[in-house]
Protein backbone atom coordinates (compact mmCIF):
# COMPACT_ATOMS: atom_id res chain seq x y z
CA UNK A 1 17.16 -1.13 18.24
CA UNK A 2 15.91 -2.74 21.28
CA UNK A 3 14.36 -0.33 23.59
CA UNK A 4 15.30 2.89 23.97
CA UNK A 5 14.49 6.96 25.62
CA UNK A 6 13.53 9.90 23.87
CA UNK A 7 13.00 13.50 24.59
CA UNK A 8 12.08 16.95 23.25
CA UNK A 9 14.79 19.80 22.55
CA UNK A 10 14.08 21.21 26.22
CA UNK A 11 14.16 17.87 27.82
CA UNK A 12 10.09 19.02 29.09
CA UNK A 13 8.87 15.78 27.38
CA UNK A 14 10.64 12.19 27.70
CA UNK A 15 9.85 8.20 26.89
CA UNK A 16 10.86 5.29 27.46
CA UNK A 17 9.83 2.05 25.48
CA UNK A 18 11.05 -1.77 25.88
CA UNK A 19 11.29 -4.16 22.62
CA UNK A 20 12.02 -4.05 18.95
CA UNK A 21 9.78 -1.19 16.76
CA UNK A 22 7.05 -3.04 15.44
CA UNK A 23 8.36 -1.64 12.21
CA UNK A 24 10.72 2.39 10.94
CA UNK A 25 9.96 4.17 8.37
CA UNK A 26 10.35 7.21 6.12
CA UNK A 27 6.96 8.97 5.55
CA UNK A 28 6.22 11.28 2.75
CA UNK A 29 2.67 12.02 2.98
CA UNK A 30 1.81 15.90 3.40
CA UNK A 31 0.68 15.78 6.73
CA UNK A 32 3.83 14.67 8.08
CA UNK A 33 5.53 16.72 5.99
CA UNK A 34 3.42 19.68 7.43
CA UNK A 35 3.75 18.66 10.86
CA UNK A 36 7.71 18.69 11.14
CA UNK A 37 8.41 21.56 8.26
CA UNK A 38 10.62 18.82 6.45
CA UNK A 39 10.83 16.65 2.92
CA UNK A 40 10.03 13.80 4.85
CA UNK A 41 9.78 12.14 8.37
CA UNK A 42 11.65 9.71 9.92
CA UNK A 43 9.06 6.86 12.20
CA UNK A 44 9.24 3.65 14.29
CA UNK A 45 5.95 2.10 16.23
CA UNK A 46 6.19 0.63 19.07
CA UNK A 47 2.86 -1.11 21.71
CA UNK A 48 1.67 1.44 23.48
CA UNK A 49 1.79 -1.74 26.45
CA UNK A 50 6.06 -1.31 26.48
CA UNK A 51 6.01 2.57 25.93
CA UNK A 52 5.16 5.42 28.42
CA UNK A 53 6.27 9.25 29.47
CA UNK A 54 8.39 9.46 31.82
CA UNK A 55 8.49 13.45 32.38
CA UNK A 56 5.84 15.64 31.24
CA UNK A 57 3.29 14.65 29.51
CA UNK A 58 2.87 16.22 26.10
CA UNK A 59 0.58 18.54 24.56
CA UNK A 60 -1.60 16.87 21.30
CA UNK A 61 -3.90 17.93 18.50
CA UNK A 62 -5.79 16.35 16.17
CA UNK A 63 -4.57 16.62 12.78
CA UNK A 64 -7.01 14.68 10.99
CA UNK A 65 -9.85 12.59 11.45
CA UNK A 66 -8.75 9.87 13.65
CA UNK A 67 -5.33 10.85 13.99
CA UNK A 68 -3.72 12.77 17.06
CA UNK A 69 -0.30 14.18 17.34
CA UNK A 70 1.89 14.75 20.28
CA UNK A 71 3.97 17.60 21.36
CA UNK A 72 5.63 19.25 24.18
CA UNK A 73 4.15 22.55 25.02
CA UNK A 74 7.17 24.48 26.01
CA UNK A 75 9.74 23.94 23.01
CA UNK A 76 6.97 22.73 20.07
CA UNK A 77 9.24 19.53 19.25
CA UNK A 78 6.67 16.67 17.49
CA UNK A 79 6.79 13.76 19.48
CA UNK A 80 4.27 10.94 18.85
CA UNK A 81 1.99 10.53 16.10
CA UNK A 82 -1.55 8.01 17.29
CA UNK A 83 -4.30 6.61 14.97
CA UNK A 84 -7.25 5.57 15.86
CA UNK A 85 -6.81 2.54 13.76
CA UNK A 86 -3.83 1.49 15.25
CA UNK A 87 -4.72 2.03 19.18
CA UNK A 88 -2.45 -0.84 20.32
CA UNK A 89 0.80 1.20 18.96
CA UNK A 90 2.15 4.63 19.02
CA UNK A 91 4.24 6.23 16.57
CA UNK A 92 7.31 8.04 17.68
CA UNK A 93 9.67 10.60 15.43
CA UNK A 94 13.02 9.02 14.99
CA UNK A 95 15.23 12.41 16.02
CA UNK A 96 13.98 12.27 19.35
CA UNK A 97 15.63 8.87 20.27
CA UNK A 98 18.31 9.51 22.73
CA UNK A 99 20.20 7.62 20.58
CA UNK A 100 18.60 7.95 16.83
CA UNK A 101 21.76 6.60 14.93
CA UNK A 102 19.99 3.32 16.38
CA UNK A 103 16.96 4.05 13.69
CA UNK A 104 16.83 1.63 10.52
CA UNK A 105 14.42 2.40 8.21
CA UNK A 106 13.42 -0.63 6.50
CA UNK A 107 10.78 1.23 3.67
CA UNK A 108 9.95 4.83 2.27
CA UNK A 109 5.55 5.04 2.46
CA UNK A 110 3.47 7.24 0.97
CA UNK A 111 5.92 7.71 -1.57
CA UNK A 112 2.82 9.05 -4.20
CA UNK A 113 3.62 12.33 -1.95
CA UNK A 114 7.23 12.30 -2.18
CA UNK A 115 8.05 16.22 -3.28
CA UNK A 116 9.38 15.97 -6.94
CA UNK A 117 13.38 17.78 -6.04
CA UNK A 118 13.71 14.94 -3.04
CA UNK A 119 15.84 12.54 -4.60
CA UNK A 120 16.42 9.01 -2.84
CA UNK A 121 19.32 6.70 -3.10
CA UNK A 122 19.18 4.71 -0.10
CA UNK A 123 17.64 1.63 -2.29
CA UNK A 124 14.73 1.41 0.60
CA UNK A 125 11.69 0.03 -1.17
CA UNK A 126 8.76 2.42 -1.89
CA UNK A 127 5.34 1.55 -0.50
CA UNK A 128 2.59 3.80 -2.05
CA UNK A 129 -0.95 4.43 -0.74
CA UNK A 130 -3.56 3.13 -3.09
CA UNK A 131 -6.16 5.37 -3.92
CA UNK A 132 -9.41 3.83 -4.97
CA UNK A 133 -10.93 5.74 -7.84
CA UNK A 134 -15.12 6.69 -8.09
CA UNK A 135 -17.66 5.76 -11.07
CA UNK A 136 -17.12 9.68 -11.92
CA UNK A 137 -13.87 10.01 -12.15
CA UNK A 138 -11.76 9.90 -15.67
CA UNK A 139 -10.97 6.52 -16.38
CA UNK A 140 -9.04 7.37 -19.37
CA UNK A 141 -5.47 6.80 -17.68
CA UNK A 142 -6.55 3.78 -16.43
CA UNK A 143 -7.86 1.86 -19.79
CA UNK A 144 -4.76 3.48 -21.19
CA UNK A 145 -2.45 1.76 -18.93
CA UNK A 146 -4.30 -1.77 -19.42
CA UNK A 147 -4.63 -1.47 -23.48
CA UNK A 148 -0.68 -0.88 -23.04
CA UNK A 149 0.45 -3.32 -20.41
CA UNK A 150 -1.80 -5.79 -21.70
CA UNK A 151 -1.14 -5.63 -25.39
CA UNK A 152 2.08 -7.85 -25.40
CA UNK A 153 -0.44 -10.52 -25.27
CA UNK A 154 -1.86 -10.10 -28.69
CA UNK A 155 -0.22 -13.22 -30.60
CA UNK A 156 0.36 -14.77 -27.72
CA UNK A 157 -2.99 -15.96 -26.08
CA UNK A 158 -6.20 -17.25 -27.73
CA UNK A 159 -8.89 -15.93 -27.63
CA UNK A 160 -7.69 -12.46 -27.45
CA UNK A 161 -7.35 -10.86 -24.33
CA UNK A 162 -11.01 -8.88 -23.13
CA UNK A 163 -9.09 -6.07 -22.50
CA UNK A 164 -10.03 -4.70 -26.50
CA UNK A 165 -13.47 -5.04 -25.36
CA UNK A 166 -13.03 -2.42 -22.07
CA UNK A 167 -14.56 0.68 -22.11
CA UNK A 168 -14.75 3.93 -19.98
CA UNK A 169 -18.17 2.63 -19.17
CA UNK A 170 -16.98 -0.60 -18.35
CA UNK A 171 -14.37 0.91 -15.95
CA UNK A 172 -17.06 3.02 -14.43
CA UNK A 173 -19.42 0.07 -13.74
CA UNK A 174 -16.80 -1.79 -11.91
CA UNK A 175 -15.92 0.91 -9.65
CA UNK A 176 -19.60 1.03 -8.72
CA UNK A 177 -20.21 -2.44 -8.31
CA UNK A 178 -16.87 -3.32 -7.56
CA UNK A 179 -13.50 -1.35 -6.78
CA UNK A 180 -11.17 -0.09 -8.99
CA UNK A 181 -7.86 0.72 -7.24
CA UNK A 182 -4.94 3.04 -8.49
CA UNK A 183 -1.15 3.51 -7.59
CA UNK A 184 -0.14 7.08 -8.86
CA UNK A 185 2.97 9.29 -8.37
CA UNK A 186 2.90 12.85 -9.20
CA UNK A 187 0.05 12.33 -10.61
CA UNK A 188 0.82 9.85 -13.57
CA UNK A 189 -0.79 6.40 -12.89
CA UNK A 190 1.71 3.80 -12.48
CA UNK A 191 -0.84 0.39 -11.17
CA UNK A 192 -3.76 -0.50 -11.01
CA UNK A 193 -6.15 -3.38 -10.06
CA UNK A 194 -10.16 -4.01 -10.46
CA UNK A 195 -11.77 -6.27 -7.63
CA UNK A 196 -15.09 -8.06 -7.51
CA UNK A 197 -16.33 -9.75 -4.37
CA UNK A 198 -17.70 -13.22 -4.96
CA UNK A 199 -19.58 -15.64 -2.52
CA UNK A 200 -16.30 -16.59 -0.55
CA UNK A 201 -13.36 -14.75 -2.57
CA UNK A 202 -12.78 -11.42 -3.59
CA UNK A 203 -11.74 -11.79 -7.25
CA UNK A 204 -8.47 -9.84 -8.10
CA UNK A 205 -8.86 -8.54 -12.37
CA UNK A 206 -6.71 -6.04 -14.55
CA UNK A 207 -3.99 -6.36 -12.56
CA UNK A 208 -1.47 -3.68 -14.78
CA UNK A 209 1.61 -1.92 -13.79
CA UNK A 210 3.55 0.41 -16.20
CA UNK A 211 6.29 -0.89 -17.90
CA UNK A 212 8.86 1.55 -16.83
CA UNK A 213 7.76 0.81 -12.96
CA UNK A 214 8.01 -2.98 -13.05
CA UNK A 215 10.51 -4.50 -10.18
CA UNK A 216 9.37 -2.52 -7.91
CA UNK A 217 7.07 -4.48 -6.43
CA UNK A 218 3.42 -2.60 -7.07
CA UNK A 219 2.05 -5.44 -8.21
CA UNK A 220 2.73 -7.46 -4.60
CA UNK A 221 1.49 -3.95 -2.45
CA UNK A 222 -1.83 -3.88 -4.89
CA UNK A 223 -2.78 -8.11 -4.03
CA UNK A 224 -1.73 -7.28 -0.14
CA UNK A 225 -4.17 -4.34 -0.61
CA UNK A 226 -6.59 -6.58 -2.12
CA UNK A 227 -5.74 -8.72 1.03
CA UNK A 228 -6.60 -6.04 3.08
CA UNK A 229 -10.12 -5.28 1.11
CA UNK A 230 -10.98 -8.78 1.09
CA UNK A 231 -10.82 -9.18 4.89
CA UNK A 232 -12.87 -5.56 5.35
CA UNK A 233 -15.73 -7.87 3.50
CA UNK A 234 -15.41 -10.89 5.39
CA UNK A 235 -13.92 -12.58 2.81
CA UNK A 236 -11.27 -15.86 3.09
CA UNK A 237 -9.32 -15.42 0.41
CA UNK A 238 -8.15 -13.79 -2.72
CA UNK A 239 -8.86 -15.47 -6.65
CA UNK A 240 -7.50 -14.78 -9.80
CA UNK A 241 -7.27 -16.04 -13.60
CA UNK A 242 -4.36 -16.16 -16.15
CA UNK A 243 -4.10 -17.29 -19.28
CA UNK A 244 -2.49 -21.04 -19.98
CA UNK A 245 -0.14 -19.06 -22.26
CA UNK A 246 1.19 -17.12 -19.38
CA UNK A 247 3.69 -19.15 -17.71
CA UNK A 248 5.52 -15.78 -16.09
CA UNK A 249 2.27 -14.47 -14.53
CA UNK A 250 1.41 -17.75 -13.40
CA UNK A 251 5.21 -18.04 -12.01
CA UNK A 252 4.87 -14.26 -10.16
CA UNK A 253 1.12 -15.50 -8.95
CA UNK A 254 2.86 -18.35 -6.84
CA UNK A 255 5.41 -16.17 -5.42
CA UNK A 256 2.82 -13.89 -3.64
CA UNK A 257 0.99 -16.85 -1.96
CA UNK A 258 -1.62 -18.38 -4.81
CA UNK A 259 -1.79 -22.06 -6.25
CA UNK A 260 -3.26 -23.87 -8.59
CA UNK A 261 -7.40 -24.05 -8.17
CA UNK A 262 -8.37 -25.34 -11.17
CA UNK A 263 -8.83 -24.47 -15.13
CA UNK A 264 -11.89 -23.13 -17.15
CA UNK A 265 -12.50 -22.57 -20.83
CA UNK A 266 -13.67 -19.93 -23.33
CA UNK A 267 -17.00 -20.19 -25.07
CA UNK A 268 -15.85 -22.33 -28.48
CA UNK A 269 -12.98 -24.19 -27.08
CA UNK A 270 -12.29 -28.12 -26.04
CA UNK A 271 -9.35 -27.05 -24.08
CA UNK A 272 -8.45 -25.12 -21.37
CA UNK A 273 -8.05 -21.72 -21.74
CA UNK A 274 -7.16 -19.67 -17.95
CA UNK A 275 -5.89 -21.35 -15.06
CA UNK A 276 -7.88 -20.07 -11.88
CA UNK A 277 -5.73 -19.19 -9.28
CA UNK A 278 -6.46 -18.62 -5.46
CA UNK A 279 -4.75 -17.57 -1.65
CA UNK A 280 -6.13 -18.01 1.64
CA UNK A 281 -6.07 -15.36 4.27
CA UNK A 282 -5.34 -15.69 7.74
């Protein structure tokens, strides 16, 4: 798609925009949903600089803090969703292009909301919202899904890995001095990731995603969240450890941007045991 007109069912409301999206989408979250009365709706973004009505200018509403939606007033047809966050860009609905077989939706987001009978074979990848959890809330899936994920490395690494020493506590404390960050679908927790600002780096931990959910790419949207929460702090970049055992994390590590930083060891060992591993931010 490269520019393109839109319109309303009556024709009250029309655009016109200039350029490639900035990016299409599905959307599954409940507003959305809400908005148009369907399973899911269809989105591209373009800068609001190549974009502007050309007829009437529609109705809007706000339909959440910092979010507006646009609509005409004589027919009711959605038309543009706006977020304060994203001022530069406006979000139109797909099925009001002129000519919406143009429309190529490159990902499915918010899939956590995705209603459970809505079943998706267009092989899209599925970006979910993390959610980042309080020192009150039940940390009992998430030290379950660390003790499982991690235990494969009993035998493997030495000393044993600290996960056997994690506790609810210790889950609490983090996510009051630090964040603790969760993927979930339907309400079963499927990733999760612990991060600890340091003087220059915000340190990525505990890094787990369920077994039955790996290769789907959670673990790369939790370190570009962690991306995202490191610049919100002011931070320049992103650190890690893994174990010298772990020549497959290390291997995943350098395919999402990190290198080699240097190598520490355990209290009561003459060799190295983790590799430290950082990435830079723009």
């Amino acid at each position: 798609m490269d520019g393109g007109t839109g319109r309303c069912l009556c024709g009250n409301v029309r655009y016109r925009f200039e350029g490639t999206p900035n990016w299409q989408v599905h959307c599954h979250c409940e507003s959305c949903r809400r908005a148009t009365s369907s399973p899911f709706t269809s989105f591209f973004a373009v800068d609001r600089a190549r974009f502007g009505w050309v007829a009437s200018t529609p109705a809007e509403y706000r339909s959440s803090p910092g979010a507006t939606r646009a609509f005409c007033p004589r027919c009711g047809s959605q038309m543009a969703y706006q977020s304060h966050e994203r001022s530069h860009e406006i979000d139109l609905y797909a099925c009001t292009l002129d000519a919406p077989e143009t429309f190529a939706a490159t990902a499915h987001v918010h899939a956590q909301e995705r209603l459970p009978w809505l079943r998706l074979a267009d092989g899209l990848p599925r970006r979910y919202t993390p959610r980042r959890l309080e020192p009150g809330d039940d940390m009992g899936p998430v030290l379950d899904l660390i003790r499982t994920e991690f235990a494969y490395m009993d035998g493997v690494i030495d000393p044993p890995s600290s996960m056997h020493r994690l506790s609810l506590d210790d889950i609490a404390r983090q996510a009051g001095a630090g964040e603790v960050w969760v993927i979930e679908e339907r309400d079963s927790l499927i990733a999760c990731v612990f991060l600890t600002p340091k003087a220059d780096a915000l340190y990525v931990g505990k890094l787990a995603v369920a077994g039955a959910r790996r290769g789907e790419g959670l673990a790369r949207q939790l370190i570009d969240h962690a991306a995202v929460r490191a610049r919100a702090r002011g931070l320049g970049a992103l650190e890690l450890q893994t174990r010298v055992e772990l020549s497959a994390n290390q291997r995943a590590f350098a395919a999402m941007g990190f290198v080699p930083a240097g190598e520490t060891a355990h209290e009561g060992f003459d060799r190295a045991t983790s590799r430290t591993y950082r990435r830079a931010l723009d």
